[in-house]
N, C-alpha and C. Protein backbone atom coordinates (compact mmCIF):
# COMPACT_ATOMS: atom_id res chain seq x y z
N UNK A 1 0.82 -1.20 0.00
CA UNK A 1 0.00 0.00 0.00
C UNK A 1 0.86 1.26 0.00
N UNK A 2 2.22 0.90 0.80
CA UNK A 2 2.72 2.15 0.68
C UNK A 2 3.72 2.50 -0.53
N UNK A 3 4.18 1.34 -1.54
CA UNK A 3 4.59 1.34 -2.61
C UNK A 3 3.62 2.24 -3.55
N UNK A 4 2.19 2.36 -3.11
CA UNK A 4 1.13 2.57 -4.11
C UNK A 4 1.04 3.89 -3.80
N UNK A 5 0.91 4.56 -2.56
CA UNK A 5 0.79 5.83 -2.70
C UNK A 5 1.90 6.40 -2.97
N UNK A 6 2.96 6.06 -2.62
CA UNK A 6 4.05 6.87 -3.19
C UNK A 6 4.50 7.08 -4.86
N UNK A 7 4.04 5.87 -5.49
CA UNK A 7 4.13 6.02 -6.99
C UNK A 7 3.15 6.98 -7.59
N UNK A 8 1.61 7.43 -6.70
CA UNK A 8 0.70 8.22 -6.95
C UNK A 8 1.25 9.56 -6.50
N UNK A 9 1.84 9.78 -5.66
CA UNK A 9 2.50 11.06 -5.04
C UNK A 9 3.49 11.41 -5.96
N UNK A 10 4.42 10.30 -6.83
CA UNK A 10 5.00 10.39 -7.93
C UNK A 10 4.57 11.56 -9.10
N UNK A 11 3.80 10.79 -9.36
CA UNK A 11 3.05 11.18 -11.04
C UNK A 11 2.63 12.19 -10.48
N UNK A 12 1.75 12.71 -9.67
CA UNK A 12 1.17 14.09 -9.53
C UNK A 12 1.99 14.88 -9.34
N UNK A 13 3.35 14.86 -8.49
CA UNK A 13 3.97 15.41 -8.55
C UNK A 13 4.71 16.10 -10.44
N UNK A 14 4.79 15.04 -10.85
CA UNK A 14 5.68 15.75 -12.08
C UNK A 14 4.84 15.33 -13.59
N UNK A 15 3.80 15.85 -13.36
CA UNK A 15 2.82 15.68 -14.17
C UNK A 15 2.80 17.70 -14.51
N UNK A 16 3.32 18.18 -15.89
CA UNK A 16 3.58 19.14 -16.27
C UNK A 16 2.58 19.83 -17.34
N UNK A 17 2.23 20.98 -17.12
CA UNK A 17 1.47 21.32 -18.10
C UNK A 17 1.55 21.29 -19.06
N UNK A 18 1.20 21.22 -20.16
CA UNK A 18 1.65 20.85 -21.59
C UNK A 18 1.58 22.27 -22.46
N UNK A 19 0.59 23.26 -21.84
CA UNK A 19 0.96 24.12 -22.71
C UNK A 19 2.02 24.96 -22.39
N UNK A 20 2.31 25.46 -20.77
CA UNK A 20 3.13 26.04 -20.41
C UNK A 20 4.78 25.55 -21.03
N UNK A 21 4.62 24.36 -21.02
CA UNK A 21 5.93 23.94 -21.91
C UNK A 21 5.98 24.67 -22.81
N UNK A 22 5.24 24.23 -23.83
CA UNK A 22 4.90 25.06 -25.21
C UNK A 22 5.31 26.48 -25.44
N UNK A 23 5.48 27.33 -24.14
CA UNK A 23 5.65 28.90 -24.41
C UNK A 23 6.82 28.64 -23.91
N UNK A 24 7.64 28.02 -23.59
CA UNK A 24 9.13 28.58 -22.91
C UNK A 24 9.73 27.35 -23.04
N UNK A 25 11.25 27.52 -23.18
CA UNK A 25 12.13 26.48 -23.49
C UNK A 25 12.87 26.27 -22.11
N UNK A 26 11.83 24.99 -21.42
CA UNK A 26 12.45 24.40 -20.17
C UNK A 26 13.94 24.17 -19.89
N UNK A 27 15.05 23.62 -20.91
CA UNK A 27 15.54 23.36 -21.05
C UNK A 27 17.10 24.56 -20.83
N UNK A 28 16.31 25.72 -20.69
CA UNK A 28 17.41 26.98 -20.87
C UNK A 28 17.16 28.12 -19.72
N UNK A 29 17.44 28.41 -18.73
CA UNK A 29 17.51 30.13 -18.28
C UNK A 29 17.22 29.54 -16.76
N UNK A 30 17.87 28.69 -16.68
CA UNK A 30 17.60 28.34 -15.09
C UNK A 30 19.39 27.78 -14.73
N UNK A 31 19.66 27.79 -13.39
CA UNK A 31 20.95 27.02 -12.68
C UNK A 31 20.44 25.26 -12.72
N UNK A 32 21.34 24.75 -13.33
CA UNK A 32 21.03 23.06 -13.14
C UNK A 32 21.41 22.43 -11.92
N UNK A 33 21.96 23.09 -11.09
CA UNK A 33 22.85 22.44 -9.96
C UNK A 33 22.67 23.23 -8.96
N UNK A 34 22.03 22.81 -7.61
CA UNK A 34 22.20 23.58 -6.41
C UNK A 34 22.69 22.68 -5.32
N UNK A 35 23.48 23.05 -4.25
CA UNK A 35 24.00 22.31 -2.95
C UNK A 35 23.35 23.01 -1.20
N UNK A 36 23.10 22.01 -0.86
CA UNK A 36 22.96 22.50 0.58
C UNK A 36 23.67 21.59 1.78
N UNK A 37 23.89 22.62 2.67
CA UNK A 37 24.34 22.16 4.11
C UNK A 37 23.30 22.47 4.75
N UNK A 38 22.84 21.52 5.59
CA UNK A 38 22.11 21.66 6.74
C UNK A 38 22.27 21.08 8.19
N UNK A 39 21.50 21.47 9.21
CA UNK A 39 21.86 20.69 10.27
C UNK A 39 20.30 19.85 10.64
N UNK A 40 20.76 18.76 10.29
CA UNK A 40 18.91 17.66 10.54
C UNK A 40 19.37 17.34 12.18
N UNK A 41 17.77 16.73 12.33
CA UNK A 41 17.23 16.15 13.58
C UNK A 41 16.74 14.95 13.12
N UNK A 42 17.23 13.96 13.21
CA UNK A 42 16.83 12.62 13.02
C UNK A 42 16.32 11.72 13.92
N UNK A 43 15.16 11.35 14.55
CA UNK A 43 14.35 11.03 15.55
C UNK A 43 13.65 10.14 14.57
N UNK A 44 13.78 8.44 15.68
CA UNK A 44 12.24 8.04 15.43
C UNK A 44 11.09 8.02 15.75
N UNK A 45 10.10 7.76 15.05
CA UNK A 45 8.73 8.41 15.51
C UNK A 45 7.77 7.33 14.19
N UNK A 46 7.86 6.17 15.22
CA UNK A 46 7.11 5.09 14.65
C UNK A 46 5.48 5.21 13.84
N UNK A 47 5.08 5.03 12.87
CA UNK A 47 3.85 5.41 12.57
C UNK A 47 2.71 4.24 12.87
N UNK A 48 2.65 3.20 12.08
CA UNK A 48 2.32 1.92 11.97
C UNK A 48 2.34 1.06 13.19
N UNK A 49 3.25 0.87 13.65
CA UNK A 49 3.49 -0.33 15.02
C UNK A 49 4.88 0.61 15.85
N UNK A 50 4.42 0.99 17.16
CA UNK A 50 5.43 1.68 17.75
C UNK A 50 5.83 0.59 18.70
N UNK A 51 4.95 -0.56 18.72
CA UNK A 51 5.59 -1.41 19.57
C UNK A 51 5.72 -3.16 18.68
N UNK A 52 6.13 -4.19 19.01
CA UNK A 52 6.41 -5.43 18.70
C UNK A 52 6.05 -6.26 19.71
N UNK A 53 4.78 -7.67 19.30
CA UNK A 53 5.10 -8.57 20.26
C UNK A 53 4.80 -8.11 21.78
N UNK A 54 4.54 -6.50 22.18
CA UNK A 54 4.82 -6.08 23.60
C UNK A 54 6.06 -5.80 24.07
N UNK A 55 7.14 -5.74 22.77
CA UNK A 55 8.31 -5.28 23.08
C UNK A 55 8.49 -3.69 22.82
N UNK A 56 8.75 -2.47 22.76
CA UNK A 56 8.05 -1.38 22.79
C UNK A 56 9.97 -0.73 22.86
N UNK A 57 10.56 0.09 22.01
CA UNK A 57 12.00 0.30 21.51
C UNK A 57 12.11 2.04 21.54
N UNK A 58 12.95 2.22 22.26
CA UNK A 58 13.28 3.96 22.44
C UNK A 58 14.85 4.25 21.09
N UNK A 59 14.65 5.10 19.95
CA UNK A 59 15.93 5.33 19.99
C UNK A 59 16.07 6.59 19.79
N UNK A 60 17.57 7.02 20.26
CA UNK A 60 17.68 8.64 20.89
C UNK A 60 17.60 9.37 19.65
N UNK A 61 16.78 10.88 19.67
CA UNK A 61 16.95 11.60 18.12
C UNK A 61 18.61 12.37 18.08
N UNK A 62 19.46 11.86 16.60
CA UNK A 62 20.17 12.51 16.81
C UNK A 62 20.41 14.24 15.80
N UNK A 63 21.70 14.65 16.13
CA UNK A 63 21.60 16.12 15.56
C UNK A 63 23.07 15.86 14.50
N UNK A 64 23.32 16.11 13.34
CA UNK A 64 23.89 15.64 13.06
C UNK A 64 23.72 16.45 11.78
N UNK A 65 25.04 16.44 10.54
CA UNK A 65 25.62 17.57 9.73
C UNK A 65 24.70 16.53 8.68
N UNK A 66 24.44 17.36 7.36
CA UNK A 66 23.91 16.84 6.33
C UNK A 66 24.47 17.75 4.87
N UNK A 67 24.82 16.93 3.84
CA UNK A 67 24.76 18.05 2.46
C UNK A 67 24.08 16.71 1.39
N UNK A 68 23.37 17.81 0.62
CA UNK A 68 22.81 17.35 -0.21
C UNK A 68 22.89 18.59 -1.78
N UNK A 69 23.08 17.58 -2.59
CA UNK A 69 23.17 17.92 -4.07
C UNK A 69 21.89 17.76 -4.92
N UNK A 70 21.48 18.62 -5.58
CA UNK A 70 20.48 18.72 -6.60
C UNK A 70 20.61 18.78 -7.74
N UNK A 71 19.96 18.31 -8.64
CA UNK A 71 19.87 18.12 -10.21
C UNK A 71 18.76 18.35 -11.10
N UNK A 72 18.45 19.58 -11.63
CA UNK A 72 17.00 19.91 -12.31
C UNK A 72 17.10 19.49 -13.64
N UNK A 73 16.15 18.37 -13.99
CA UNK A 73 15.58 18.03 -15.52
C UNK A 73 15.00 19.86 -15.86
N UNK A 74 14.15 19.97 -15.00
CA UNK A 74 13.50 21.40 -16.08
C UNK A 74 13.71 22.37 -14.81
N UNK A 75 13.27 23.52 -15.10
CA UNK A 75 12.74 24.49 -14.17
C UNK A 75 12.15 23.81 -12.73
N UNK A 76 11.27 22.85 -13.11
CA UNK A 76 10.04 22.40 -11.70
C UNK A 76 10.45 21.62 -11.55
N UNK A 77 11.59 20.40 -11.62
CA UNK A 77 11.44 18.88 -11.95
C UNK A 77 12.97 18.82 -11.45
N UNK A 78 13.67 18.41 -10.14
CA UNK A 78 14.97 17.95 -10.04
C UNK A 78 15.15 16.45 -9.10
N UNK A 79 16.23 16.27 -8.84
CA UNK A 79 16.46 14.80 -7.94
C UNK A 79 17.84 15.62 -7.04
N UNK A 80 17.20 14.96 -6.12
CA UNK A 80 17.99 15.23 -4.88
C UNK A 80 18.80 14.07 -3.89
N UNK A 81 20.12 14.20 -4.16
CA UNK A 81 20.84 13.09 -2.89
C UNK A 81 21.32 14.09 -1.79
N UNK A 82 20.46 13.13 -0.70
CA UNK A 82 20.99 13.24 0.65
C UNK A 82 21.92 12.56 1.17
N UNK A 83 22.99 12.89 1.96
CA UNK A 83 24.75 12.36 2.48
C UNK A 83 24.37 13.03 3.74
N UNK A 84 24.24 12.01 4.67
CA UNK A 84 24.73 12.42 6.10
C UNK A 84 25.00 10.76 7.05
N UNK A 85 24.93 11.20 8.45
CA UNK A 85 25.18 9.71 8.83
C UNK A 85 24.77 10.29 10.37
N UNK A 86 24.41 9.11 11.32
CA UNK A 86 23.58 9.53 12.14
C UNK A 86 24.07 8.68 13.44
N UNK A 87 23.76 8.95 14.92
CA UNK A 87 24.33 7.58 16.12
C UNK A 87 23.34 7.69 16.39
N UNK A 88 22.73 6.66 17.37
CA UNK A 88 21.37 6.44 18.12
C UNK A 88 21.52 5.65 19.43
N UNK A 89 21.20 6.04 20.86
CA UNK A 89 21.44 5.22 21.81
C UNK A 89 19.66 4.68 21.82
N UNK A 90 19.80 3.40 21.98
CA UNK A 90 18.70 2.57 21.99
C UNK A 90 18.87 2.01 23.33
N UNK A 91 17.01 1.84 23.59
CA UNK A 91 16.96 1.17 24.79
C UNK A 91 15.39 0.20 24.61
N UNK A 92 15.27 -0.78 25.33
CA UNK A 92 14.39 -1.50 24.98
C UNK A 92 13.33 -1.03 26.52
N UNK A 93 12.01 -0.92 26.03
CA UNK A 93 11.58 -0.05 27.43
C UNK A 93 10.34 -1.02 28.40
N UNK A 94 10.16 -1.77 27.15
CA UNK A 94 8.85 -2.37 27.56
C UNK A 94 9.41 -4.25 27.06
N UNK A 95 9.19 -4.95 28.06
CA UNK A 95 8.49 -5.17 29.32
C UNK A 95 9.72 -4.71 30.66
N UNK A 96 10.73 -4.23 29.96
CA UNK A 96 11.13 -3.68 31.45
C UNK A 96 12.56 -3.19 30.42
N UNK A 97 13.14 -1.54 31.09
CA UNK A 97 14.12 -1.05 30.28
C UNK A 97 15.08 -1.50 30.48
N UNK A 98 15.64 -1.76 29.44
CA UNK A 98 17.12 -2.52 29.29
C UNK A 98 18.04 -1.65 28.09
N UNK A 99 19.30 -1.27 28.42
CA UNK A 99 20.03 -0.53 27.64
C UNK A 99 20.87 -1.12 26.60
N UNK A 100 20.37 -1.32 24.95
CA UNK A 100 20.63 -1.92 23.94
C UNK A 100 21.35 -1.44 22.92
N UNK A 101 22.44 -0.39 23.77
CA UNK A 101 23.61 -0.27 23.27
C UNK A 101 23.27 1.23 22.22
N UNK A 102 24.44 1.28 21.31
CA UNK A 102 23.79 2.41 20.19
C UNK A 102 24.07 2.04 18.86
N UNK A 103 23.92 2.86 17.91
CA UNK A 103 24.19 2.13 16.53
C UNK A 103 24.05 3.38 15.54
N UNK A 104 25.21 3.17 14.50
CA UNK A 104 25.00 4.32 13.63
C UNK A 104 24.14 3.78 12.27
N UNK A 105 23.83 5.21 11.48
CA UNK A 105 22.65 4.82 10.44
C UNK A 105 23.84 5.35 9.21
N UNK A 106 23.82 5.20 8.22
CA UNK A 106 24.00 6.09 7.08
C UNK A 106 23.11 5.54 6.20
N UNK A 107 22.32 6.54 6.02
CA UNK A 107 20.72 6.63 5.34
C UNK A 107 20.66 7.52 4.12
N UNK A 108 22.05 7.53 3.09
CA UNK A 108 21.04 8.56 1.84
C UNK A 108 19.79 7.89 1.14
N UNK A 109 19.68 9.49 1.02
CA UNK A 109 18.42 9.35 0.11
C UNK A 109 18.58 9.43 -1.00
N UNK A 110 17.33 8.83 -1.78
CA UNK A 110 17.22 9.95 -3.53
C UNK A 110 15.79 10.04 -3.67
N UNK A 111 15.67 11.48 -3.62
CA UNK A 111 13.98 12.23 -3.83
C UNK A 111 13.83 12.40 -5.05
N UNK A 112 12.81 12.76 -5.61
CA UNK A 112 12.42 13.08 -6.86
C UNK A 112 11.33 14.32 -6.08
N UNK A 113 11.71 16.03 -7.07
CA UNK A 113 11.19 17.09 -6.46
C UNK A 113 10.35 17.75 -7.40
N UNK A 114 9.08 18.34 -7.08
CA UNK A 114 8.77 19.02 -7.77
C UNK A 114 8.48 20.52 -6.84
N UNK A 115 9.29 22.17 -7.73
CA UNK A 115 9.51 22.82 -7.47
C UNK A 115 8.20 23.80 -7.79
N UNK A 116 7.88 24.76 -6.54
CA UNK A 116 6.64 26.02 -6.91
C UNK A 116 7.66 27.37 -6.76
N UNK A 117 7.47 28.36 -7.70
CA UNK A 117 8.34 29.79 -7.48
C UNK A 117 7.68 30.86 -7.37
N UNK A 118 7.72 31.43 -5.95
CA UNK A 118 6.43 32.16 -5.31
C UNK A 118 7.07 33.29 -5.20
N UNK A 119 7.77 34.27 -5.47
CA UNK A 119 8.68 35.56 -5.47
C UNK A 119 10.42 34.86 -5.27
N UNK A 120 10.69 35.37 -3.80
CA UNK A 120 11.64 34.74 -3.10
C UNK A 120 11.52 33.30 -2.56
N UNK A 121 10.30 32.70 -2.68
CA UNK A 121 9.98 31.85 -1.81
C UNK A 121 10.10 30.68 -3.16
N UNK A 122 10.79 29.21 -2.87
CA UNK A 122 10.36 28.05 -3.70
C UNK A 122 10.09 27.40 -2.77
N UNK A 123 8.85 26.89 -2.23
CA UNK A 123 8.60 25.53 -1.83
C UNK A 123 8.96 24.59 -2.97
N UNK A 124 8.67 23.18 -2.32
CA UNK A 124 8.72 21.86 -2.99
C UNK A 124 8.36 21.10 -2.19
N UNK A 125 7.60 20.03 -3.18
CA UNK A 125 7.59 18.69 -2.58
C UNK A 125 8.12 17.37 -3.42
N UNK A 126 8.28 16.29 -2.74
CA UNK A 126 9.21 15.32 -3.17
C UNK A 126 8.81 13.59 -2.78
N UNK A 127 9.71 12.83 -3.09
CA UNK A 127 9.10 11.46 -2.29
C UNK A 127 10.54 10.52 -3.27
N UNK A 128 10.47 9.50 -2.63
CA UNK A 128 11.43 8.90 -2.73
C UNK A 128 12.38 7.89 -2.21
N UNK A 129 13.36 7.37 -2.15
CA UNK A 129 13.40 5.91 -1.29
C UNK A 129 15.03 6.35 -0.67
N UNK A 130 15.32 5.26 0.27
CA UNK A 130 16.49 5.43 1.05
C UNK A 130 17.10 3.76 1.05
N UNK A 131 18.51 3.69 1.23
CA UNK A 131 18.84 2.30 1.37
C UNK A 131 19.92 2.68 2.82
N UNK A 132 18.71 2.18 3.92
CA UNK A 132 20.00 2.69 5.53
C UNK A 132 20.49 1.17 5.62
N UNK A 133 21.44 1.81 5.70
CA UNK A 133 23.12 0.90 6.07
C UNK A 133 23.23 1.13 8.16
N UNK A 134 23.17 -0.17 8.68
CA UNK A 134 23.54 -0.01 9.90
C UNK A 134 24.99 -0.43 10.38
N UNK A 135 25.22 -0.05 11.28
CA UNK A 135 27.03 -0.24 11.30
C UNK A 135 27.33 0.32 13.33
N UNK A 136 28.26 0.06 13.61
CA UNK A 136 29.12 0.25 14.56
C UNK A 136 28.18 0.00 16.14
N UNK A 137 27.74 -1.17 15.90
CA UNK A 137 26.71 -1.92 17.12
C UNK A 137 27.08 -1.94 18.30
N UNK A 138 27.04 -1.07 19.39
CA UNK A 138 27.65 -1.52 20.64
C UNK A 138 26.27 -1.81 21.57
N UNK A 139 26.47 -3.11 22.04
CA UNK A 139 25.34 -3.98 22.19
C UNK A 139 24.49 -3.82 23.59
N UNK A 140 25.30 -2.74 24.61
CA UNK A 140 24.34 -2.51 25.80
C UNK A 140 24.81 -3.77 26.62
N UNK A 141 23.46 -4.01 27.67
CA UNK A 141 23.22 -4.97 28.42
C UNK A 141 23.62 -6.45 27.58
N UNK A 142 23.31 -6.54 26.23
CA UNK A 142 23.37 -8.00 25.71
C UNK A 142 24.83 -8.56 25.48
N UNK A 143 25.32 -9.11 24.71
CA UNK A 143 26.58 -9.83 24.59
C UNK A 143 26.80 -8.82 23.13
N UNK A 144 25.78 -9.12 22.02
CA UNK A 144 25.96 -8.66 20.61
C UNK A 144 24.61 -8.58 20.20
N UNK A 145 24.32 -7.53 19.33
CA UNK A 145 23.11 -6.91 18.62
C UNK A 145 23.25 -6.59 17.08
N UNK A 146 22.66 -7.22 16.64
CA UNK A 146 22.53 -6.62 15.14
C UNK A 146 21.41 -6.14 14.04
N UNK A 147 21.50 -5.21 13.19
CA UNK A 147 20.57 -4.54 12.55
C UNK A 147 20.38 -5.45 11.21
N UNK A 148 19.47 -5.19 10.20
CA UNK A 148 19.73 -6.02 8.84
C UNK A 148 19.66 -4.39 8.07
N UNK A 149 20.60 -4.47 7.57
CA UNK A 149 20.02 -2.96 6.33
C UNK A 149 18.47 -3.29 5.27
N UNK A 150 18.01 -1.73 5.36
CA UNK A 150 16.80 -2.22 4.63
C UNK A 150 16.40 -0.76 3.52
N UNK A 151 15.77 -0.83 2.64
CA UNK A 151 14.72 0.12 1.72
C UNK A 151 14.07 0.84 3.09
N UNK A 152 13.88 2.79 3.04
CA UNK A 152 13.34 2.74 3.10
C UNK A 152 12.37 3.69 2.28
N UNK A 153 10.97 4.14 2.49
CA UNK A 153 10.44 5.08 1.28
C UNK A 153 9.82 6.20 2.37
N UNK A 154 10.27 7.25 1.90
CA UNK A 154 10.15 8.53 2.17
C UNK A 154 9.79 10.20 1.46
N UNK A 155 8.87 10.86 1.93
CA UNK A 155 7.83 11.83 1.21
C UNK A 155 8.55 13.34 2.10
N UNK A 156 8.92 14.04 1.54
CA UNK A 156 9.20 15.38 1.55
C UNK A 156 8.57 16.85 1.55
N UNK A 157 8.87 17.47 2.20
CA UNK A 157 8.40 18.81 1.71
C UNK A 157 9.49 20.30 2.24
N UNK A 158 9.71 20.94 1.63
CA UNK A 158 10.45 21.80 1.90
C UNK A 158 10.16 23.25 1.36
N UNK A 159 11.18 24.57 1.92
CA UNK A 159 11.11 25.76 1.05
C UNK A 159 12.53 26.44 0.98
N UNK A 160 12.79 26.65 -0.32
CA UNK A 160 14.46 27.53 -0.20
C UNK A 160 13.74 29.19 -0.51
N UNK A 161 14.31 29.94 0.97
CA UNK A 161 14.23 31.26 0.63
C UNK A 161 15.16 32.49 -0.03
N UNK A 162 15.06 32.30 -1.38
CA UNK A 162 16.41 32.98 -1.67
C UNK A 162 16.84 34.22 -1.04
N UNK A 163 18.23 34.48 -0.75
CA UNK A 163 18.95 35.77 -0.61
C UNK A 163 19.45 36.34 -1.58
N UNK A 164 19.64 36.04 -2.53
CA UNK A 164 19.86 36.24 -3.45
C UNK A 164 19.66 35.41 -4.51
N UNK A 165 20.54 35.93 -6.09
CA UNK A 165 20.21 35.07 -7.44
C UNK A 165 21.54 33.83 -7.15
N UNK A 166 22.17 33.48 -5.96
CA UNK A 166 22.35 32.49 -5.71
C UNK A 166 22.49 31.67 -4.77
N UNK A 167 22.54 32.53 -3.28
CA UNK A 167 22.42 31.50 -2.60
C UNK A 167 20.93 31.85 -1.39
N UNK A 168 20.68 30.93 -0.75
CA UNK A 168 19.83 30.81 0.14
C UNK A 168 19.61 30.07 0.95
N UNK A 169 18.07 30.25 1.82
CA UNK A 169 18.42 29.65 3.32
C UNK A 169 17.14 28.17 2.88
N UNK A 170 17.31 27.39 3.30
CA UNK A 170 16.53 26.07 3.16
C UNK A 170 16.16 25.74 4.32
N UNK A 171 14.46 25.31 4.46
CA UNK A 171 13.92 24.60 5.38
C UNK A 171 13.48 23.68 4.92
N UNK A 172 13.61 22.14 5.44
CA UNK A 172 13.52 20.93 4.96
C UNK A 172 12.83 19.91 5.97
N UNK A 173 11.54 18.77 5.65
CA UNK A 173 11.37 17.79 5.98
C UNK A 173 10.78 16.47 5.62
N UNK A 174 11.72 15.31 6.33
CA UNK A 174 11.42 13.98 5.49
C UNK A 174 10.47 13.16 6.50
N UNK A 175 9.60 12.51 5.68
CA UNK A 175 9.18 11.07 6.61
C UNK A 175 9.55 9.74 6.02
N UNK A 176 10.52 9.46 6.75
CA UNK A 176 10.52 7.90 6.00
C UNK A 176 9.60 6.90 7.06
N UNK A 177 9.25 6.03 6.24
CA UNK A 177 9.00 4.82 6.54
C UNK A 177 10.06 3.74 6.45
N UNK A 178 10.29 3.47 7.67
CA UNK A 178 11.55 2.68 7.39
C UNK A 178 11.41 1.27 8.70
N UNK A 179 11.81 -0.24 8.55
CA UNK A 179 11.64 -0.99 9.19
C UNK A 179 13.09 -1.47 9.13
N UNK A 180 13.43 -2.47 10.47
CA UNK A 180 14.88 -3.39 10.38
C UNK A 180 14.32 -4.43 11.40
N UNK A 181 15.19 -5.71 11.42
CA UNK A 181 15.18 -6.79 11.56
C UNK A 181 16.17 -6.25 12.89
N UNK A 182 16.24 -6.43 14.10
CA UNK A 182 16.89 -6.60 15.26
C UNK A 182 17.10 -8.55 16.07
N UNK A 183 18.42 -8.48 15.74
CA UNK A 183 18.74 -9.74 16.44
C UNK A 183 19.84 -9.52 17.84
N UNK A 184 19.76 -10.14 19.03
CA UNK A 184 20.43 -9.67 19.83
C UNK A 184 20.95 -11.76 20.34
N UNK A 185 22.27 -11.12 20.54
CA UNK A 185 23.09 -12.52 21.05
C UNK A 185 23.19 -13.77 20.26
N UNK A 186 22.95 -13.17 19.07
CA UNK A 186 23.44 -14.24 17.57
C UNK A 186 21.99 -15.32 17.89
N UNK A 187 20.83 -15.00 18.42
CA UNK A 187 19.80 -16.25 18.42
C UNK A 187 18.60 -15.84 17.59
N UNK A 188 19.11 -16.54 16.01
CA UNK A 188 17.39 -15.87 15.28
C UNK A 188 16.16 -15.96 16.02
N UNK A 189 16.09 -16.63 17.41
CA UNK A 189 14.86 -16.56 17.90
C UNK A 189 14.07 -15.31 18.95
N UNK A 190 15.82 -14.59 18.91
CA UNK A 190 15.04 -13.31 19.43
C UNK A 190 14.97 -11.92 18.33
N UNK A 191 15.00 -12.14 17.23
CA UNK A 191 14.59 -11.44 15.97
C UNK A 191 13.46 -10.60 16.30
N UNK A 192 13.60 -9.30 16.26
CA UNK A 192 11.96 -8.83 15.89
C UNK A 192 12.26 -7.84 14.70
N UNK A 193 10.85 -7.55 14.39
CA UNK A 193 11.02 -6.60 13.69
C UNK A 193 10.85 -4.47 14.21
N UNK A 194 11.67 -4.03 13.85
CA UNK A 194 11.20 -2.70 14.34
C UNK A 194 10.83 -1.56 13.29
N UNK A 195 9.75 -1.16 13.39
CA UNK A 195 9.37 -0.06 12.74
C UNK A 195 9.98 1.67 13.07
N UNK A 196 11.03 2.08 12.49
CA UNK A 196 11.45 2.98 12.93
C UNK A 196 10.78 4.83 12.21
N UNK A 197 10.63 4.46 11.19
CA UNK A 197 9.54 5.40 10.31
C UNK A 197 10.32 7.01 10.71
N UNK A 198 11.43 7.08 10.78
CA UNK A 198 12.16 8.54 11.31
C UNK A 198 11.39 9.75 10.89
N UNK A 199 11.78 10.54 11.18
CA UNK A 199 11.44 12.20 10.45
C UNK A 199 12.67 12.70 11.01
N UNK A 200 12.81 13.70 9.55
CA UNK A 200 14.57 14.24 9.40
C UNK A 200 13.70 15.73 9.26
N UNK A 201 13.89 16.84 10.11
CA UNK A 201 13.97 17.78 9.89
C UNK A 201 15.23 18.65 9.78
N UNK A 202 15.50 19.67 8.87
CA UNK A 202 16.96 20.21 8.39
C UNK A 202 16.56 21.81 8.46
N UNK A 203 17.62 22.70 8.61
CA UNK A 203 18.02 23.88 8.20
C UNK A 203 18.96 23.84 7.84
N UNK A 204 19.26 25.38 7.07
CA UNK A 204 20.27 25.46 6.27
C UNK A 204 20.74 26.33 5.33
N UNK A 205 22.08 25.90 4.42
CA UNK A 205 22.09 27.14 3.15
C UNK A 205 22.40 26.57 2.35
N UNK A 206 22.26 26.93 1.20
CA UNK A 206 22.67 26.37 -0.35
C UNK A 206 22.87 27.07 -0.88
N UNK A 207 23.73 26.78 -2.52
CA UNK A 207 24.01 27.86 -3.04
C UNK A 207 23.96 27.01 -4.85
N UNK A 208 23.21 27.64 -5.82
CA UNK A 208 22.67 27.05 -6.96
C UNK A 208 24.07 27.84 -8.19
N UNK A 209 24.15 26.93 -8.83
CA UNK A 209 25.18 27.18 -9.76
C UNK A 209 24.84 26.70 -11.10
């Protein structure tokens, strides 16, 4: 289901007028390339299942540097990679808290954006998938803990306020939907699954070239 709305969030998104094409040559009088630095907040914030089984999972939001590069097909129409990397102290809370160590994420993205140009103001919205990589497991209370890397799919919205004809200030936010496989003390029988579904909020500056 959620493969389905996001391919619908797709198409509407970059579904272009046909005549407005027609009067102007998309292809010319715009910057193809813009970059931003920001500083995100990466917190999970489960949507679907915040708990497992009655097992019920805290992990800490972290604050952490981000840049991301842009690429415009037309005027309205670009793709965006996100580069950052993230730590998380986890704790297991329910049926009784136990400290399950921490673990880093590196989670780019790639959005697909469609751009509105309101004076100074461009909002956008976007959607798009992530492949998080888990890494550097320190296991808490248990012996050893491990993550499985997974897909995840994530919907956007943002606004760059220009300061000028090149650079400006960016406000940015993601929801992914995102799940992993947690195994603790090498026994597939304590496997669960966790729904982590983050939201990345960012500030920032960029500068379009």
């Amino acid at each position: 289901m959620k493969k389905i709305i996001l391919c619908a969030i797709l198409v509407c998104f970059f579904v272009v007028d046909t005549q407005a094409q027609e009067k102007e040559d998309i292809f010319s009088g715009f910057d193809r390339w813009q970059i931003r630095a920001r500083a995100i907040a990466f917190g999970s914030s489960p949507y679907f299942y915040p708990s497992v089984n009655g097992v019920e999972y805290d992990f800490s939001t972290s604050i952490s540097p981000e840049l991301d590069i842009t690429f415009f097909f037309t005027k309205k129409m670009s793709v965006e990679l996100m580069l950052t990397a993230t730590k998380h102290d986890v704790d297991l809370v329910r049926p009784g808290m136990v400290d399950a160590g921490s673990v880093n994420l590196l989670p780019p993205a790639l959005t697909f954006q469609y751009h509105f140009y309101l004076g100074k103001f461009k909002p956008y919205l976007g959607a798009g998938l992530s492949y998080v990589m888990f890494s550097g497991e320190e296991a808490g209370q248990f012996t050893t803990i491990e993550y499985k890397d997974e897909i995840g799919y994530l919907v956007q919205g943002g606004l760059d306020f220009m300061l000028n004809d090149r650079w400006f200030i960016n406000l940015d936010f993601k929801k992914m939907f995102l799940k992993t496989e947690i195994t603790v003390d090498n026994d597939p029988d304590t496997t669960v699954e966790a729904n982590l579904d983050p939201i990345i909020g960012g500030l920032g500056v960029g500068l379009k070239f």
